[in-house]
PDB file of N, CA and C in Angstrom:
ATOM      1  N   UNK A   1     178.069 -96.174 -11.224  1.00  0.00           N
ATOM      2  CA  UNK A   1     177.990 -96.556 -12.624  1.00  0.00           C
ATOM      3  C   UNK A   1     177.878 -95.306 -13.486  1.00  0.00           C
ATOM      4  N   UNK A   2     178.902 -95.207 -14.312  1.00  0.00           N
ATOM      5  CA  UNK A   2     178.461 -94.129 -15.275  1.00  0.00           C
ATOM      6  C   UNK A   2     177.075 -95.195 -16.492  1.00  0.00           C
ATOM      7  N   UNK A   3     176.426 -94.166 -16.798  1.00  0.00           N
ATOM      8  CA  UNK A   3     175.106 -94.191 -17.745  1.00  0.00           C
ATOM      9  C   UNK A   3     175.156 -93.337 -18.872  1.00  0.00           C
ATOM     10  N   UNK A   4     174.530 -93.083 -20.334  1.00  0.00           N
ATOM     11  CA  UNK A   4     174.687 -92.965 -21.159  1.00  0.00           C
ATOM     12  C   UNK A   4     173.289 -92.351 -22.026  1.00  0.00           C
ATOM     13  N   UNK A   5     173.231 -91.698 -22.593  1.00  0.00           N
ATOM     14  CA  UNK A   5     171.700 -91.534 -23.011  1.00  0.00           C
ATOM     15  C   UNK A   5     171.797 -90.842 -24.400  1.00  0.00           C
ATOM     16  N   UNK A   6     170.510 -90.656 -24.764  1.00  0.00           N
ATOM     17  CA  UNK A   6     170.589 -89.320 -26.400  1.00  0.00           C
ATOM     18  C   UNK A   6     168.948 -89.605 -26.667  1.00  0.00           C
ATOM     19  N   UNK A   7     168.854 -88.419 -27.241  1.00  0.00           N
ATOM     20  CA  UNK A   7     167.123 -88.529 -27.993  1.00  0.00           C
ATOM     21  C   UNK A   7     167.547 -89.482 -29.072  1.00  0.00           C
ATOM     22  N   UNK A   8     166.557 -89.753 -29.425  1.00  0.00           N
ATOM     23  CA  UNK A   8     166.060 -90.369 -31.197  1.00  0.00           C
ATOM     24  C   UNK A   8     167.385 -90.701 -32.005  1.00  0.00           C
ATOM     25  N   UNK A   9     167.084 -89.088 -32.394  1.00  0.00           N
ATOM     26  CA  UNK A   9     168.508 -89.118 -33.443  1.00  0.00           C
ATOM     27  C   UNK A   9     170.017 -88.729 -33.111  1.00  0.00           C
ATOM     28  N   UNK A  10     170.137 -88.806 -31.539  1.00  0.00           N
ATOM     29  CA  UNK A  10     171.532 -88.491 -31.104  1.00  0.00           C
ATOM     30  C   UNK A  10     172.004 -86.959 -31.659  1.00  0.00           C
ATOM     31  N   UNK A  11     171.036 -86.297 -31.296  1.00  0.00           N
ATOM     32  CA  UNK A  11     171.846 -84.795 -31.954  1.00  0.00           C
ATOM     33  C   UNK A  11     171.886 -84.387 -30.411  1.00  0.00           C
ATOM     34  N   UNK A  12     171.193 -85.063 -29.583  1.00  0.00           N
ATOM     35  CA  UNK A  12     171.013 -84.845 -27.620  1.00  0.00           C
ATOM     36  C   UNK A  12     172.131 -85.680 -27.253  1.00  0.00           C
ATOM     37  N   UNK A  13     173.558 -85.729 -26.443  1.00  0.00           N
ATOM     38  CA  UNK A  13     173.936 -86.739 -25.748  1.00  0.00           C
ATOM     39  C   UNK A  13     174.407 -86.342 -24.572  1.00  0.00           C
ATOM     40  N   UNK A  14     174.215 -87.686 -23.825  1.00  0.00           N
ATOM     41  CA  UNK A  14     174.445 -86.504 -21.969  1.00  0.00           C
ATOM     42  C   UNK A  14     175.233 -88.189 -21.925  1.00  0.00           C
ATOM     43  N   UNK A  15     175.736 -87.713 -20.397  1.00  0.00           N
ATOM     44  CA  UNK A  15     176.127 -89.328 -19.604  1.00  0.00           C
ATOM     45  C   UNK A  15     175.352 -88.651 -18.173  1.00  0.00           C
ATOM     46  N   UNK A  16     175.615 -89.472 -17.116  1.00  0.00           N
ATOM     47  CA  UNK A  16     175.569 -89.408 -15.350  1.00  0.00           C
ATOM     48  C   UNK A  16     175.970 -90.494 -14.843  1.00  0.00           C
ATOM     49  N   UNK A  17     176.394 -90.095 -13.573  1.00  0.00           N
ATOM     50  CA  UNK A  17     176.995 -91.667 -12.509  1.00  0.00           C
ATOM     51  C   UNK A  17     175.322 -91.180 -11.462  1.00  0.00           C
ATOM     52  N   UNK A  18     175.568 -92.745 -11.286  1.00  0.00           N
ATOM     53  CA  UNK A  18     174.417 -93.131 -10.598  1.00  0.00           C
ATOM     54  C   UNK A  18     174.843 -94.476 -10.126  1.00  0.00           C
ATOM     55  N   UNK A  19     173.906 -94.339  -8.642  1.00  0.00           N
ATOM     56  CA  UNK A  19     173.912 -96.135  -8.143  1.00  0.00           C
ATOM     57  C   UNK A  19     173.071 -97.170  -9.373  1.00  0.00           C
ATOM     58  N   UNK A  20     173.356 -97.980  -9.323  1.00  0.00           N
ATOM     59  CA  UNK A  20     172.504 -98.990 -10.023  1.00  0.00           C
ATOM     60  C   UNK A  20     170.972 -98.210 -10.106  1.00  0.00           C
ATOM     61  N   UNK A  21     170.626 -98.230 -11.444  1.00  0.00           N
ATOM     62  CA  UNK A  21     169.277 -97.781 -11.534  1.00  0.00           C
ATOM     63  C   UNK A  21     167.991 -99.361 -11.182  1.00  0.00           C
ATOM     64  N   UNK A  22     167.548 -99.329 -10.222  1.00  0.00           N
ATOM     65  CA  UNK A  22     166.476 -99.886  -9.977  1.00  0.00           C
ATOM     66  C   UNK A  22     164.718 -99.661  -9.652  1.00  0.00           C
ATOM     67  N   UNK A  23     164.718 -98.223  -9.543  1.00  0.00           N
ATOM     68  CA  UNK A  23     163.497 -97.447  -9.413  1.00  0.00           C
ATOM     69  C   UNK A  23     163.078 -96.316 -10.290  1.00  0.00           C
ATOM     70  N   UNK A  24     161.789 -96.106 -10.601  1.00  0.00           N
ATOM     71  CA  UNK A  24     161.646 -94.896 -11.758  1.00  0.00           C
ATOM     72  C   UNK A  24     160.787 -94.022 -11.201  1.00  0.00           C
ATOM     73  N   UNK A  25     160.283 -93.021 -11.983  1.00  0.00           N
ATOM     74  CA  UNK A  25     159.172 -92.413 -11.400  1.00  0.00           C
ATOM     75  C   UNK A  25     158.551 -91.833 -12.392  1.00  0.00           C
ATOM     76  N   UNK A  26     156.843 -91.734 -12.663  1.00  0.00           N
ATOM     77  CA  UNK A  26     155.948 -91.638 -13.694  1.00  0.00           C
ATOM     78  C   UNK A  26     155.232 -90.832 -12.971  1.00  0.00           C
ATOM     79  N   UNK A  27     155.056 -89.193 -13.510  1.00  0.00           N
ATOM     80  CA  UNK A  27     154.356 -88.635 -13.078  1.00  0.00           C
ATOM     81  C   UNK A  27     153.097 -88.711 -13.798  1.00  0.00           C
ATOM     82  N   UNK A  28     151.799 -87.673 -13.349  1.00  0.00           N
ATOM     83  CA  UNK A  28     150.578 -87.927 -14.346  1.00  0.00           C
ATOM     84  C   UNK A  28     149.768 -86.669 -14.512  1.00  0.00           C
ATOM     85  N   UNK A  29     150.836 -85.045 -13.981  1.00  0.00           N
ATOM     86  CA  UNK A  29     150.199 -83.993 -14.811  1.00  0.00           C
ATOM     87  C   UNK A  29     149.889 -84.086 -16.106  1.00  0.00           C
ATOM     88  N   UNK A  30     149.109 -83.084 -16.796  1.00  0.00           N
ATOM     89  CA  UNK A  30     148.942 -82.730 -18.130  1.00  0.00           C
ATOM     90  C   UNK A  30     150.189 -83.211 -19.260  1.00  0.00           C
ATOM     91  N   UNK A  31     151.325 -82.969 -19.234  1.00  0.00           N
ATOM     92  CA  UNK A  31     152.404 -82.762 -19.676  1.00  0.00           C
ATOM     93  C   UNK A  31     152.761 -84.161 -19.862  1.00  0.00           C
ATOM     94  N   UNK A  32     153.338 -84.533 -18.632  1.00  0.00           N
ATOM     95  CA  UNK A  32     153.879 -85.561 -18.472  1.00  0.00           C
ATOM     96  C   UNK A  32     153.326 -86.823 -18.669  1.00  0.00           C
ATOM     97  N   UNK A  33     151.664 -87.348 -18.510  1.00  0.00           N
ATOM     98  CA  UNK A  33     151.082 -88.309 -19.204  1.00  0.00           C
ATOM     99  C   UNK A  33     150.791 -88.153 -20.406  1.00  0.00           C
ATOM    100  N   UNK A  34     150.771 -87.079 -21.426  1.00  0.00           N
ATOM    101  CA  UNK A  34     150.916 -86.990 -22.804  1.00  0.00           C
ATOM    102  C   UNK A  34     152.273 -87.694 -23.181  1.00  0.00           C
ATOM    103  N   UNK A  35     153.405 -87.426 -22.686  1.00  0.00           N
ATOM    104  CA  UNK A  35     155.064 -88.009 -22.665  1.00  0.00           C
ATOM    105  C   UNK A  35     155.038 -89.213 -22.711  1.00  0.00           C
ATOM    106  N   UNK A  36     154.230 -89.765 -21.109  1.00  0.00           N
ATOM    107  CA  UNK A  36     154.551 -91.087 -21.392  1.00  0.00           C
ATOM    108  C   UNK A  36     156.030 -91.157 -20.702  1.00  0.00           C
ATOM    109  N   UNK A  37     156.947 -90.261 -20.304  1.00  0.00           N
ATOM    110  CA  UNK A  37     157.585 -91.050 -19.736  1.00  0.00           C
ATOM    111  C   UNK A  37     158.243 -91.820 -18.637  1.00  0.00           C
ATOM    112  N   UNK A  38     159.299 -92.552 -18.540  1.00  0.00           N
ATOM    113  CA  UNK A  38     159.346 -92.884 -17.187  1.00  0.00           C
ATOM    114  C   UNK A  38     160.642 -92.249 -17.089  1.00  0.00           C
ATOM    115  N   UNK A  39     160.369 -91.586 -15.643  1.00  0.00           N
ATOM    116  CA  UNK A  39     161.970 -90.683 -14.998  1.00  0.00           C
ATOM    117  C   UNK A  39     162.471 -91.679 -14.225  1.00  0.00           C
ATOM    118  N   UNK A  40     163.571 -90.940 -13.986  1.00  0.00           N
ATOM    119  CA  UNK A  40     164.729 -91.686 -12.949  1.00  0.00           C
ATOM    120  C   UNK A  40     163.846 -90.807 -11.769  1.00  0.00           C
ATOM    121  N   UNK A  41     164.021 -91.945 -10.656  1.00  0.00           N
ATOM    122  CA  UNK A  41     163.504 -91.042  -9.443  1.00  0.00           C
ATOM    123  C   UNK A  41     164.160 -90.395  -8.655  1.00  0.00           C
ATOM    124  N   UNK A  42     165.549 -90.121  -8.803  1.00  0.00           N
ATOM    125  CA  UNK A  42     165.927 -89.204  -8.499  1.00  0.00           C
ATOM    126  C   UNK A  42     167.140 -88.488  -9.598  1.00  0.00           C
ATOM    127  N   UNK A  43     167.581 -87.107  -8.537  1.00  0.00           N
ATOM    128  CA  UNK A  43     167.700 -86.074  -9.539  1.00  0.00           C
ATOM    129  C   UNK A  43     169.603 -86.259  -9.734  1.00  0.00           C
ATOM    130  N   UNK A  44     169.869 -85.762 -10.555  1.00  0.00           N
ATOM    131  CA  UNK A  44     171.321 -86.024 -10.726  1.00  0.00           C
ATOM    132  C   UNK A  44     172.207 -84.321 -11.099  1.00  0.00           C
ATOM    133  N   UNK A  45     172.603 -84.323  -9.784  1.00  0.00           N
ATOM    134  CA  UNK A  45     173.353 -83.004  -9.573  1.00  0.00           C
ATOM    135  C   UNK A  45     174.302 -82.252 -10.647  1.00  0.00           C
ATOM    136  N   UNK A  46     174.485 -81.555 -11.198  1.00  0.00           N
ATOM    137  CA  UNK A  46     175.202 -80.775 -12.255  1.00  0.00           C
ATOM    138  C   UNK A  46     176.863 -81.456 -12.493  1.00  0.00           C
ATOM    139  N   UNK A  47     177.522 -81.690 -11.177  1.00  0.00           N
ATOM    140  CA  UNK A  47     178.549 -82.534 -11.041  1.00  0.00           C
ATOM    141  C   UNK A  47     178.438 -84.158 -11.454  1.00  0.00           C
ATOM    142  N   UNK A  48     177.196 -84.684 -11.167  1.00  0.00           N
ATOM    143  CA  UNK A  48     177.188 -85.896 -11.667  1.00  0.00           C
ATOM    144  C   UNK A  48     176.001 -85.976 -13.137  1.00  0.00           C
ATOM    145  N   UNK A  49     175.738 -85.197 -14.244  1.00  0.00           N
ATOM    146  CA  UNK A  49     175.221 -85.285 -15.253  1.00  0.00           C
ATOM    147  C   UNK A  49     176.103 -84.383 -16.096  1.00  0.00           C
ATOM    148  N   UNK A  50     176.239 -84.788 -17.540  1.00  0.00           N
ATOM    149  CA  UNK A  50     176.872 -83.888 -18.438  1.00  0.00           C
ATOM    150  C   UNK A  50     175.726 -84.047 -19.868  1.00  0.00           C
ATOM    151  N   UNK A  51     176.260 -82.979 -20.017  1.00  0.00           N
ATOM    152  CA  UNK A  51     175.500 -82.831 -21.517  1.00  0.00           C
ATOM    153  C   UNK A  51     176.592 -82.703 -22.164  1.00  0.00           C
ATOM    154  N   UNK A  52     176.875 -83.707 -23.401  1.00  0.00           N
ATOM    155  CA  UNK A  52     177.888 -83.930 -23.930  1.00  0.00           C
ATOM    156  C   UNK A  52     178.011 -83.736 -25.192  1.00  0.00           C
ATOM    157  N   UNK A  53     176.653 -83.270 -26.276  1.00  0.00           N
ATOM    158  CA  UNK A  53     176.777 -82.982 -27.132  1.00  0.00           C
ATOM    159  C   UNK A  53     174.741 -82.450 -27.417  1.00  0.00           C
ATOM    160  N   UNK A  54     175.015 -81.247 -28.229  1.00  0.00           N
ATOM    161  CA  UNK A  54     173.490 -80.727 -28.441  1.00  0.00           C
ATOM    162  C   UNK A  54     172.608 -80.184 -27.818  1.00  0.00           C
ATOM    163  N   UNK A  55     173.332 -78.945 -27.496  1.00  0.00           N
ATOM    164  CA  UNK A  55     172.593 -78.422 -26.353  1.00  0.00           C
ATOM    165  C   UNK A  55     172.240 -76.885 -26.883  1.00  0.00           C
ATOM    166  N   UNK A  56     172.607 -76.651 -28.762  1.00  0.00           N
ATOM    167  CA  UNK A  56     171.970 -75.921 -29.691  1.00  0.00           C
ATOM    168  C   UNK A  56     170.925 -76.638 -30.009  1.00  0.00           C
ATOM    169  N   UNK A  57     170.987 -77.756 -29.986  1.00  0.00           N
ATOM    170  CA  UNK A  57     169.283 -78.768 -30.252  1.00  0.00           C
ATOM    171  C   UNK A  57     168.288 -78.873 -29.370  1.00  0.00           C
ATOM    172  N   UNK A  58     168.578 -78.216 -28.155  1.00  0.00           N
ATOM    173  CA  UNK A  58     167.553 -77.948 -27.227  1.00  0.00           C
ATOM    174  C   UNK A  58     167.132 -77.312 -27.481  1.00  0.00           C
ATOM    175  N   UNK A  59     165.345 -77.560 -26.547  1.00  0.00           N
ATOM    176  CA  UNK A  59     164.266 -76.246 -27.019  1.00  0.00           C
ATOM    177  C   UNK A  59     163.887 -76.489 -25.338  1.00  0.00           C
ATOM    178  N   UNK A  60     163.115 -75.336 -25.019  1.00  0.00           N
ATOM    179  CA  UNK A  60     162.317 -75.642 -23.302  1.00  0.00           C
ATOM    180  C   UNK A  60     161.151 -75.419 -24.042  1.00  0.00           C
ATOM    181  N   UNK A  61     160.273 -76.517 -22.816  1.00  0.00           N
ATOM    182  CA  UNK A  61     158.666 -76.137 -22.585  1.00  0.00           C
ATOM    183  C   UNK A  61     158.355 -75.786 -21.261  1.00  0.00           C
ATOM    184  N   UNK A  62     157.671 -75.067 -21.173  1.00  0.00           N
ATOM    185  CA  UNK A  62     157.189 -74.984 -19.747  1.00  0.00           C
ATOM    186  C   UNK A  62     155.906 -74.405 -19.580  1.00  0.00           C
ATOM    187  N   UNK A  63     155.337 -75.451 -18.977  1.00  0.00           N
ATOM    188  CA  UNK A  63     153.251 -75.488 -18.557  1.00  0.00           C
ATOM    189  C   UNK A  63     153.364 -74.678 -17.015  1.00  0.00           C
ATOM    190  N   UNK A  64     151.938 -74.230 -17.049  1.00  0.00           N
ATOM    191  CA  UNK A  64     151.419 -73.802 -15.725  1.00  0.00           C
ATOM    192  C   UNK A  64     152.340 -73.007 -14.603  1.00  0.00           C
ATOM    193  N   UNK A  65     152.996 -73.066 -13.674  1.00  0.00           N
ATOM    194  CA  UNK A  65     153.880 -72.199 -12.914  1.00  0.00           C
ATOM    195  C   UNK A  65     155.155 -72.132 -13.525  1.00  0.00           C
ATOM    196  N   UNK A  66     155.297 -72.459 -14.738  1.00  0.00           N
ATOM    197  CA  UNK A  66     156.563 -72.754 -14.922  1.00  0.00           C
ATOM    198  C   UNK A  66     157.757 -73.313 -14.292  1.00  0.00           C
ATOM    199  N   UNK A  67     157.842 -73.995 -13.364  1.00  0.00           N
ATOM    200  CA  UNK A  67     158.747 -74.669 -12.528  1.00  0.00           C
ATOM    201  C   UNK A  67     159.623 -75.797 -12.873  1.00  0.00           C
ATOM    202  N   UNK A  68     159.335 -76.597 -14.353  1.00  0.00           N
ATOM    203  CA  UNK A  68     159.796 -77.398 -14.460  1.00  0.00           C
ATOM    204  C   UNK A  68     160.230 -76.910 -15.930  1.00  0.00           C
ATOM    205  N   UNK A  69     161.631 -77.305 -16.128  1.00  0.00           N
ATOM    206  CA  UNK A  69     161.685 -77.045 -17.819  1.00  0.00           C
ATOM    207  C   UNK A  69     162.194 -78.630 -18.212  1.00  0.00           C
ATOM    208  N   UNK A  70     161.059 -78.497 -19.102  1.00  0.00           N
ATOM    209  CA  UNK A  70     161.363 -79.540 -19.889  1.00  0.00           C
ATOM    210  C   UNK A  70     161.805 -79.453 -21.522  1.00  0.00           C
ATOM    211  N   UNK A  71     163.325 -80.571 -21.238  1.00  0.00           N
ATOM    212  CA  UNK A  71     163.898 -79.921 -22.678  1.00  0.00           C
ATOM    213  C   UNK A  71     163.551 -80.961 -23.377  1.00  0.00           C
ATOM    214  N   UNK A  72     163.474 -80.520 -24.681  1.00  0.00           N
ATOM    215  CA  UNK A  72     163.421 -81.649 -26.012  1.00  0.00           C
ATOM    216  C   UNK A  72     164.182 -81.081 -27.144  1.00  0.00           C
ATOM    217  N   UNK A  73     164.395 -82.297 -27.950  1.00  0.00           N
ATOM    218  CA  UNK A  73     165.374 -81.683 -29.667  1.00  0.00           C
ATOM    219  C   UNK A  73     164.801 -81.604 -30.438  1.00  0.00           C
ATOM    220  N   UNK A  74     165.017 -80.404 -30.556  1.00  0.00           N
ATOM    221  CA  UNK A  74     164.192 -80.014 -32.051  1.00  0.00           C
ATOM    222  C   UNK A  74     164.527 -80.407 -33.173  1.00  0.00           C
ATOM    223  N   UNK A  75     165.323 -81.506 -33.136  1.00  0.00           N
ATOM    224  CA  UNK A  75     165.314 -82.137 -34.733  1.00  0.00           C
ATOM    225  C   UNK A  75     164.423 -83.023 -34.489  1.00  0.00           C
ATOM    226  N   UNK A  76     164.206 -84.314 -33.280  1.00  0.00           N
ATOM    227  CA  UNK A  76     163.652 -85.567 -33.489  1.00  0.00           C
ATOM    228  C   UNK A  76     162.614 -85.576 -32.023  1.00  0.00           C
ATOM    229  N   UNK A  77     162.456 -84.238 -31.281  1.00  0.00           N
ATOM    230  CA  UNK A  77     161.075 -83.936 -30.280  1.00  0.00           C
ATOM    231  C   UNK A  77     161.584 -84.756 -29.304  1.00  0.00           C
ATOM    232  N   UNK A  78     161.862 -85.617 -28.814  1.00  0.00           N
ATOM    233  CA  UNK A  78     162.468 -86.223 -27.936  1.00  0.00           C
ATOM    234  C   UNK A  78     162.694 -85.889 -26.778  1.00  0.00           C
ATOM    235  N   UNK A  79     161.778 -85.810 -25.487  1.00  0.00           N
ATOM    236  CA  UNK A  79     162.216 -85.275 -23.937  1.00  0.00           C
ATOM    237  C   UNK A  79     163.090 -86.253 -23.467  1.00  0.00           C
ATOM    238  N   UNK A  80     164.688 -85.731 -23.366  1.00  0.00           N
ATOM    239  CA  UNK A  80     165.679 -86.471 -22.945  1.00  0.00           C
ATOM    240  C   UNK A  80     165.751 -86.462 -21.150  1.00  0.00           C
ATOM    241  N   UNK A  81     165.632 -85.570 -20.797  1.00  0.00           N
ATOM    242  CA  UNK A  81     165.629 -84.486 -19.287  1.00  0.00           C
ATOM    243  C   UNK A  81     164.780 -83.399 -19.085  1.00  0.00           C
ATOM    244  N   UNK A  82     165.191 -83.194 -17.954  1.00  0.00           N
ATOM    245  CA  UNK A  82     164.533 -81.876 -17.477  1.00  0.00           C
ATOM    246  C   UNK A  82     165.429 -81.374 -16.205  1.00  0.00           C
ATOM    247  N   UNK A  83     164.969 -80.130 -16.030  1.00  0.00           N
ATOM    248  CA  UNK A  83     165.394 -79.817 -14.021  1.00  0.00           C
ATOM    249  C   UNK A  83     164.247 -78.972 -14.021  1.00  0.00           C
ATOM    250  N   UNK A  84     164.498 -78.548 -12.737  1.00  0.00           N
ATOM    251  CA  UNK A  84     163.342 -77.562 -12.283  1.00  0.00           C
ATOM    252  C   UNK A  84     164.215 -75.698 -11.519  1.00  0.00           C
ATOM    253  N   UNK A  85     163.046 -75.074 -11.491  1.00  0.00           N
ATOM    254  CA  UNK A  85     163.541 -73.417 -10.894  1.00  0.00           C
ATOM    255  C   UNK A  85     164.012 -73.279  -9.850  1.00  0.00           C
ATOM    256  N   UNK A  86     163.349 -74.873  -9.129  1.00  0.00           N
ATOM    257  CA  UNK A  86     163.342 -74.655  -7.636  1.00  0.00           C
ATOM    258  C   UNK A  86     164.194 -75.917  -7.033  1.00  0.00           C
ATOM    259  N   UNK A  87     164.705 -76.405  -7.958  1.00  0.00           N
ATOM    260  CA  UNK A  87     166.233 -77.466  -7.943  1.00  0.00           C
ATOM    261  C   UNK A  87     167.039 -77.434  -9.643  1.00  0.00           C
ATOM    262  N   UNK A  88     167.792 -76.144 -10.068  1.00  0.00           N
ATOM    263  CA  UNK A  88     168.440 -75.351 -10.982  1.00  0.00           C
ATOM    264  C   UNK A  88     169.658 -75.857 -10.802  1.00  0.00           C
ATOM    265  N   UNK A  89     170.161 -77.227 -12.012  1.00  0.00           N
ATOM    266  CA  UNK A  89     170.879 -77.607 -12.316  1.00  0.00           C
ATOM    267  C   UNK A  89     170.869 -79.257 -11.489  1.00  0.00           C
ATOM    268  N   UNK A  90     169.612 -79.656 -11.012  1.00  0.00           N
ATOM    269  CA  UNK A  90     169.728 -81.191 -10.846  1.00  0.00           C
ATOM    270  C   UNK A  90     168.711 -81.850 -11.734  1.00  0.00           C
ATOM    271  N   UNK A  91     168.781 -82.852 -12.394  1.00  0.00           N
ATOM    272  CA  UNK A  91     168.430 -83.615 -13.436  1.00  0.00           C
ATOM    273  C   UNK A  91     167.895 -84.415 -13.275  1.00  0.00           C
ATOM    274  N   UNK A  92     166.485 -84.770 -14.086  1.00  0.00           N
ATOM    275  CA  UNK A  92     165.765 -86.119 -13.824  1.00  0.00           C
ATOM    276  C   UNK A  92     165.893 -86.639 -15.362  1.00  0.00           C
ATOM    277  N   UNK A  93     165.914 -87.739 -15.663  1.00  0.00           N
ATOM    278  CA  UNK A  93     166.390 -87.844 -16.940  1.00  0.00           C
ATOM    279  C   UNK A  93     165.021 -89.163 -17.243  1.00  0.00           C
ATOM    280  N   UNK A  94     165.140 -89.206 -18.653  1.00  0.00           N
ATOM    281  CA  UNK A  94     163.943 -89.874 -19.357  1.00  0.00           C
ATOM    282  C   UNK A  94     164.843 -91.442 -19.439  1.00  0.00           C
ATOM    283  N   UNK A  95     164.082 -91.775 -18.503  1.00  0.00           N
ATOM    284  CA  UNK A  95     165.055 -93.542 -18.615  1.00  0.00           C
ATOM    285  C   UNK A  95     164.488 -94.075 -19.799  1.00  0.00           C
ATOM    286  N   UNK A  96     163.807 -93.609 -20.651  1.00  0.00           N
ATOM    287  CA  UNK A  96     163.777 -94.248 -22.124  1.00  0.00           C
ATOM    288  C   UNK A  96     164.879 -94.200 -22.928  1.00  0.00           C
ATOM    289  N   UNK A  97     165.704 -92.503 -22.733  1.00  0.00           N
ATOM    290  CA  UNK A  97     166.958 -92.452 -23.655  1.00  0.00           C
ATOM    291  C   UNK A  97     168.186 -92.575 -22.765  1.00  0.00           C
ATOM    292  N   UNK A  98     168.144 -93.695 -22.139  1.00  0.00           N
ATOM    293  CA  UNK A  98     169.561 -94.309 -21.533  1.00  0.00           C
ATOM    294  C   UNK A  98     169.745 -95.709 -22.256  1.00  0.00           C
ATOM    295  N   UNK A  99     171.202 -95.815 -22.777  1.00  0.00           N
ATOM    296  CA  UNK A  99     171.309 -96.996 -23.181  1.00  0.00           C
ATOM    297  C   UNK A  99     171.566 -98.491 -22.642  1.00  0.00           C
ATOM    298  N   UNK A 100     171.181 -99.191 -23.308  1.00  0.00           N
ATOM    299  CA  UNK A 100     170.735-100.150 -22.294  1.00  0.00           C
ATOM    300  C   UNK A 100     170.124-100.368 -21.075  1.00  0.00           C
ATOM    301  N   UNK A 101     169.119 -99.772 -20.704  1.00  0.00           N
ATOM    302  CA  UNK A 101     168.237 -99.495 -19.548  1.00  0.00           C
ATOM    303  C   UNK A 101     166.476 -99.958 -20.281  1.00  0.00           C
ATOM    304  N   UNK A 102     166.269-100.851 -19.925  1.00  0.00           N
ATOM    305  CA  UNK A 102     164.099-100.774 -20.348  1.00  0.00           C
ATOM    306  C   UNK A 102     163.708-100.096 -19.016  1.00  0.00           C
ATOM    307  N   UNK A 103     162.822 -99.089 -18.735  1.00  0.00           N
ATOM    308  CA  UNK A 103     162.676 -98.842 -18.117  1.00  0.00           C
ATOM    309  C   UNK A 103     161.583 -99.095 -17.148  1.00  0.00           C
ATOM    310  N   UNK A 104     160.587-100.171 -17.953  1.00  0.00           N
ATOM    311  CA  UNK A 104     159.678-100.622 -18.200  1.00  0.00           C
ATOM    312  C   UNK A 104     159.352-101.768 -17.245  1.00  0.00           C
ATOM    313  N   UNK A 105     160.618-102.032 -16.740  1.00  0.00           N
ATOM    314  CA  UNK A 105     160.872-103.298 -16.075  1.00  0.00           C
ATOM    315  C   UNK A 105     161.398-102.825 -14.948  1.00  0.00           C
ATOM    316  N   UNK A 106     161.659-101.535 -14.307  1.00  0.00           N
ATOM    317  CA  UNK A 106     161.805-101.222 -13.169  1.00  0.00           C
ATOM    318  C   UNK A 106     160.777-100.840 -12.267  1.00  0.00           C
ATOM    319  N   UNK A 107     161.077-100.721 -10.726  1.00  0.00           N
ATOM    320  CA  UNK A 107     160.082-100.132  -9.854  1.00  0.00           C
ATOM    321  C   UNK A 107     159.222 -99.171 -10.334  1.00  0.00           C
ATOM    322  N   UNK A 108     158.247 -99.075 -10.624  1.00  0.00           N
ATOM    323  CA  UNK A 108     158.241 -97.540 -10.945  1.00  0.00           C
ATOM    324  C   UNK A 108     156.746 -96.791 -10.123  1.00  0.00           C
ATOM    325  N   UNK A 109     156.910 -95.937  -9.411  1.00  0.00           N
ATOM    326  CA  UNK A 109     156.464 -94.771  -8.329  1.00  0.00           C
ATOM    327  C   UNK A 109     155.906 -93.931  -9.397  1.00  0.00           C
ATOM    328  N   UNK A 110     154.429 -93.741  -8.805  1.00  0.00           N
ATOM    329  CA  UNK A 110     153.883 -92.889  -9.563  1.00  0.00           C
ATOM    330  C   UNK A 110     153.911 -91.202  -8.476  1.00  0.00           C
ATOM    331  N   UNK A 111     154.068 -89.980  -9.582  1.00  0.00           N
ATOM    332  CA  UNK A 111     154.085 -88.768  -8.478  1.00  0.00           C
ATOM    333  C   UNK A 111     153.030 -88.143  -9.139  1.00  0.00           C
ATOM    334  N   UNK A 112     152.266 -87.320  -8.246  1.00  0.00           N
ATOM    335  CA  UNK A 112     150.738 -86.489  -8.486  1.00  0.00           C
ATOM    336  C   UNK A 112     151.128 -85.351  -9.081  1.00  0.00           C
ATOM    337  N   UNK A 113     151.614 -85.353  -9.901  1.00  0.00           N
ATOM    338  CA  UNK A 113     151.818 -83.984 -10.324  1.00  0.00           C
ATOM    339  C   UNK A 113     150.954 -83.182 -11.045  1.00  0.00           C
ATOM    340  N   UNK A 114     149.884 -83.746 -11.223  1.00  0.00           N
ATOM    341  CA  UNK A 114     148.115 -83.614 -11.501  1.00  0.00           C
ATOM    342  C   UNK A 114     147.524 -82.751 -10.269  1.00  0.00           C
ATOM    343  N   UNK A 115     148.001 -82.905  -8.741  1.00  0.00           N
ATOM    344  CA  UNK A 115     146.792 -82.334  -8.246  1.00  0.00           C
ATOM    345  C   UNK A 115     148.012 -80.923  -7.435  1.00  0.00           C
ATOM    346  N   UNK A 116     149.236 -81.030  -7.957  1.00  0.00           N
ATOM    347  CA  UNK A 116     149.559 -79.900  -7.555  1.00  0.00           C
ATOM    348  C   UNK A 116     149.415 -78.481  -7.417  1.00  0.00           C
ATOM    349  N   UNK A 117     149.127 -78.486  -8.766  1.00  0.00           N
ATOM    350  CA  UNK A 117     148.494 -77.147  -9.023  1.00  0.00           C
ATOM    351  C   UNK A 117     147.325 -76.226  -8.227  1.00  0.00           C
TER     352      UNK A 117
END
């Protein structure tokens, strides 16, 4: 299935193919329970994710070892995605900004990303 996404105000737009999305994953470091959001639980390889528009509207954050960058748009703050240092160029994406997806209503796997550190 190709999938579809954008922050807020669509100045972010990506697509990815993926199997049927039926599972998520909610981590609960520092970062990521401030977010709130729910990821896809798995990662989507450079070949199967595009960033398709706004990628001058990106900003990175990055907490503690720095390992994970997490992007958002700096017009409307919005964490659309992320990847990490130590998987550089595969994608976990914010199943909030996929269209037509609640994410709310899927499996969703919690990961410790609280006691990693």
């Amino acid at each position: 299935m190709k999938y579809t996404g954008s922050c807020h105000c669509k100045a972010v737009q990506f697509e990815f193919e993926s199997e049927q999305i039926t599972e998520a994953l909610q981590c609960n470091c520092s970062v990521c329970i401030r977010k709130n959001a729910i990821m896809s639980k798995q990662s989507f390889s450079s070949e199967a994710f595009s960033l398709l528009s706004g990628k001058a509207q990106l900003s990175t954050y990055h907490w503690g070892d720095c390992a994970v960058n997490h992007y958002f748009c700096k017009v409307c703050g919005i964490y659309p995605f992320h990847d990490t240092t130590y998987e550089p160029g595969a994608y976990r994406v914010n199943l909030g900004c996929v269209e037509g997806l609640d994410p709310r209503l899927l499996s969703i796997s919690e990961f410790d990303g609280k006691n990693l550190l």
